[in-house]
Every structure is written in C-alpha cells, then in structure tokens.
Protein backbone atom coordinates (compact mmCIF):
# COMPACT_ATOMS: atom_id res chain seq x y z
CA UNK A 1 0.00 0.00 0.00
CA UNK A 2 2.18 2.86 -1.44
CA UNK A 3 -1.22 5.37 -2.51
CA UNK A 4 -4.49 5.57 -1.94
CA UNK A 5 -6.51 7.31 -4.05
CA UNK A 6 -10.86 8.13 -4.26
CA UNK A 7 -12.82 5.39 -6.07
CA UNK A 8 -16.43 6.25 -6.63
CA UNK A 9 -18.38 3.28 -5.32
CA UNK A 10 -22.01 4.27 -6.17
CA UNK A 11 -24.27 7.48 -7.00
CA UNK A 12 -27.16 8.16 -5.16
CA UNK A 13 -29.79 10.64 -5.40
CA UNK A 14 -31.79 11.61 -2.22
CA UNK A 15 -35.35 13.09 -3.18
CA UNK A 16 -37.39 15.53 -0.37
CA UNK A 17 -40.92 15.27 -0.63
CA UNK A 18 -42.44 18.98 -1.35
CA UNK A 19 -44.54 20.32 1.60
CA UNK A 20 -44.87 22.68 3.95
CA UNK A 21 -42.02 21.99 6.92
CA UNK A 22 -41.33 24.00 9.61
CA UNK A 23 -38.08 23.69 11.85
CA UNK A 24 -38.13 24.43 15.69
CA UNK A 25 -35.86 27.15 16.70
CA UNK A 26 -32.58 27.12 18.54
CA UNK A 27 -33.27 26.41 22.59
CA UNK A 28 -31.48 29.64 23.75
CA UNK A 29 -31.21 28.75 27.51
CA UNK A 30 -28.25 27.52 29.25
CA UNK A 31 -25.88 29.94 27.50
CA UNK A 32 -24.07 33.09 28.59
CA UNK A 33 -22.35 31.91 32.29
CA UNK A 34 -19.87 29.68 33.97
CA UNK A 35 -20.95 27.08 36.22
CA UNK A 36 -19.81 27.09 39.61
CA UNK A 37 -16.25 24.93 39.74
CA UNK A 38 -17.52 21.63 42.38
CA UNK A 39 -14.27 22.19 45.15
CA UNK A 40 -13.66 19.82 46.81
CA UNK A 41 -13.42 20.49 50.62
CA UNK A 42 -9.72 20.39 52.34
CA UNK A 43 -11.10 17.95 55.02
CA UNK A 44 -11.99 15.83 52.01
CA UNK A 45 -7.88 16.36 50.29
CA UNK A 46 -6.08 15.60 53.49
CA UNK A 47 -8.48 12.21 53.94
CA UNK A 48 -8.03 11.37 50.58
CA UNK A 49 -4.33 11.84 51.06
CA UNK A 50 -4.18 9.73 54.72
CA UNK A 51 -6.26 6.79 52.95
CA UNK A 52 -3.82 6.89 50.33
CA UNK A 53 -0.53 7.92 51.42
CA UNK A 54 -0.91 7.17 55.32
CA UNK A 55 1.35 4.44 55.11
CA UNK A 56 4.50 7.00 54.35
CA UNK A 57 6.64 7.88 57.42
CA UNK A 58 6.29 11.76 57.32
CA UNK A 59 8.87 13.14 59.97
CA UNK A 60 6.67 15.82 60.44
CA UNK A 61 3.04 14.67 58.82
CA UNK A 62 0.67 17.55 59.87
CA UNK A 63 3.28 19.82 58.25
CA UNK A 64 3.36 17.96 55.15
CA UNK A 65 -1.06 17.98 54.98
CA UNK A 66 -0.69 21.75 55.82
CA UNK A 67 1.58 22.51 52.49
CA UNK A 68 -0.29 20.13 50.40
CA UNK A 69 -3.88 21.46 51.49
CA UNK A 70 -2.70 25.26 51.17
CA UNK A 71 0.93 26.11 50.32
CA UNK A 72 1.24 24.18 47.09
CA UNK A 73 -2.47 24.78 45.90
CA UNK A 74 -1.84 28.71 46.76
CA UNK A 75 1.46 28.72 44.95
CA UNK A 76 0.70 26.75 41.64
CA UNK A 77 -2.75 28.81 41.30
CA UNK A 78 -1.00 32.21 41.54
CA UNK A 79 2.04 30.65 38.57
CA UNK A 80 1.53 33.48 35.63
CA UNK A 81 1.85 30.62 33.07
CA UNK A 82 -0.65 28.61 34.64
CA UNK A 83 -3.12 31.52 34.80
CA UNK A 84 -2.57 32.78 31.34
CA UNK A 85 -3.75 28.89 30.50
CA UNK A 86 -6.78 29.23 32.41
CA UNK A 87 -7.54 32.09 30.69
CA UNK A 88 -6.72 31.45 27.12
CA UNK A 89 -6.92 28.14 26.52
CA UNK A 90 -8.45 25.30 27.02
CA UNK A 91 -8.30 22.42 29.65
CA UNK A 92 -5.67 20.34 28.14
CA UNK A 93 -3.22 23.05 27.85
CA UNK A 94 -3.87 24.36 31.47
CA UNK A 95 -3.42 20.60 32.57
CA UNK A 96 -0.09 20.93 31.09
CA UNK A 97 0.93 24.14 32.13
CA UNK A 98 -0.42 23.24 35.45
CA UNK A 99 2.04 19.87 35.51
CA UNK A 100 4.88 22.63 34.63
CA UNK A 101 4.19 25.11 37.79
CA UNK A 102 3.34 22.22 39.76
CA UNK A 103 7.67 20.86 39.04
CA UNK A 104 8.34 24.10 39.71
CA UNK A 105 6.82 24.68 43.10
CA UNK A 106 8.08 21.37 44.16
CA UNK A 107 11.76 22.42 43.00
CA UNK A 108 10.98 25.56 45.13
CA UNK A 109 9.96 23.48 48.34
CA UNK A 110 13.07 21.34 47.74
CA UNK A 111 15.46 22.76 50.87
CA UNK A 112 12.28 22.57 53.42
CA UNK A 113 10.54 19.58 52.76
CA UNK A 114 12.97 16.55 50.95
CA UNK A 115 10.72 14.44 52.18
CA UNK A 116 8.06 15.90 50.01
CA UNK A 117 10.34 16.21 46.89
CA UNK A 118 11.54 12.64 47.58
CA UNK A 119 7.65 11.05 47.20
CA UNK A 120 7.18 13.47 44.47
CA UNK A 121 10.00 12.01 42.36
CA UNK A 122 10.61 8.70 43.57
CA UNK A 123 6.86 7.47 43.87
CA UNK A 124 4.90 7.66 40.90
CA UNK A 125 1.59 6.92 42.17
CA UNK A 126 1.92 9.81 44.88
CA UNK A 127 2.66 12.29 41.77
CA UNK A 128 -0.09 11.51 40.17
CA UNK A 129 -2.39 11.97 43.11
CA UNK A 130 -0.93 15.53 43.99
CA UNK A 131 -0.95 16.52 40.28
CA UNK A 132 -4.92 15.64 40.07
CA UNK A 133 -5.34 16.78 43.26
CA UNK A 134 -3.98 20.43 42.73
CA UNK A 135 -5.48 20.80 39.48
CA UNK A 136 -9.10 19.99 40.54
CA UNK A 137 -8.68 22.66 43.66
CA UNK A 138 -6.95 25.48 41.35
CA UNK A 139 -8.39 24.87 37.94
CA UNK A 140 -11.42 27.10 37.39
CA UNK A 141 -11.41 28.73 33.75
C-alpha cells in the first residue's frame, strides 16, 4: 500500500418530498455563564491523602497535609503561566501548564521539605495523586 486514491463506489440521489415543513428554533437557555467549579473540601484532600498515602513515614506529617492542602495549591494557582492557560486556553493546555508550575513549586519546596520532593520524584503513584489533586482545587477557567 504505497497510494491511496478516491474510487467512486455508487451514486445516489436523495429526493425531499415537497410540503410545507417548519423547523423548531434554537433552545437559547443555558448559555451566557460559567458554572460554579464543584471544590472539593480540604477535610476531604487531606483524607483522601491519609487513605492513600498514610502508610509513608512523614517526619513531620501535619506539616506535610498543611503545604499540600494550602501552600502548594496557593502557589501553583498564583504561577503566571498557569493563569494565562486558564484564561486562554483550554483544559488540556492548562493541565499541562499546570504539571509545569506544579515541578516548579516542588523544585521551590526542595530545601524545606525533601521528604516531600523525595515522594514526588521517587513514587509515581503519589505524583499523580498531587498533580490531580492540585489541578481539581486550582483549575477554574
């Protein structure tokens, strides 16, 4: 199979009947707002993260829920990159732009919390979590 090419198969001819028709207009409702984003609430993060990720010797847990919950979220969210996604694209591209401030808060949190870069890096399923967990609490176009 070097080519393809167009083969007519058959010819058809599709005949209306004439009569009166008339069409239904355009439903206009629905249109002209953004739906409230559904947040989840932190209570509901930092269980989701314990049923998950309780297992994890955290030297100093409640620290690690607190930056997770708030810090990261509040950092990421406030990335100009990010927000000229949310803006000015669509979802996909804020997903990725999101994945890119995401690295780079984590980079930034590096000297205080190893612990937190370590899981990050090291643990795949934990990444993924965090990543879908950040973008659902700062993602609202």
């Amino acid at each position: 199979m070097d080519s393809y090419r167009v083969e007519v198969q058959s010819s058809l001819r599709i005949g209306l009947v004439d009569e009166e028709g008339e069409l239904e207009p355009v439903p206009t409702g629905g249109g002209g707002f953004k739906p409230e984003p559904e947040l989840d609430q932190l209570s509901n993060i930092i269980k989701s993260f314990n049923d998950q990720f309780g297992n994890i010797d955290w030297k100093d847990a409640d620290k690690i829920r607190k930056v997770i919950a708030e810090e990261i979220p509040a950092k990421v969210a406030a990335d100009p990159a990010y927000q000229n996604a949310i803006k000015h694209s669509d979802r996909q591209n804020a997903r990725i732009e999101h994945d890119k401030a995401l690295q780079r808060v984590i980079l930034e949190l590096l000297a205080d919390h190893t612990e937190l870069f370590k899981q990050f890096s090291d643990n795949p399923s934990f990444k993924k979590w965090l990543s879908d967990t950040i973008f659902i609490a700062t993602y609202m176009p």
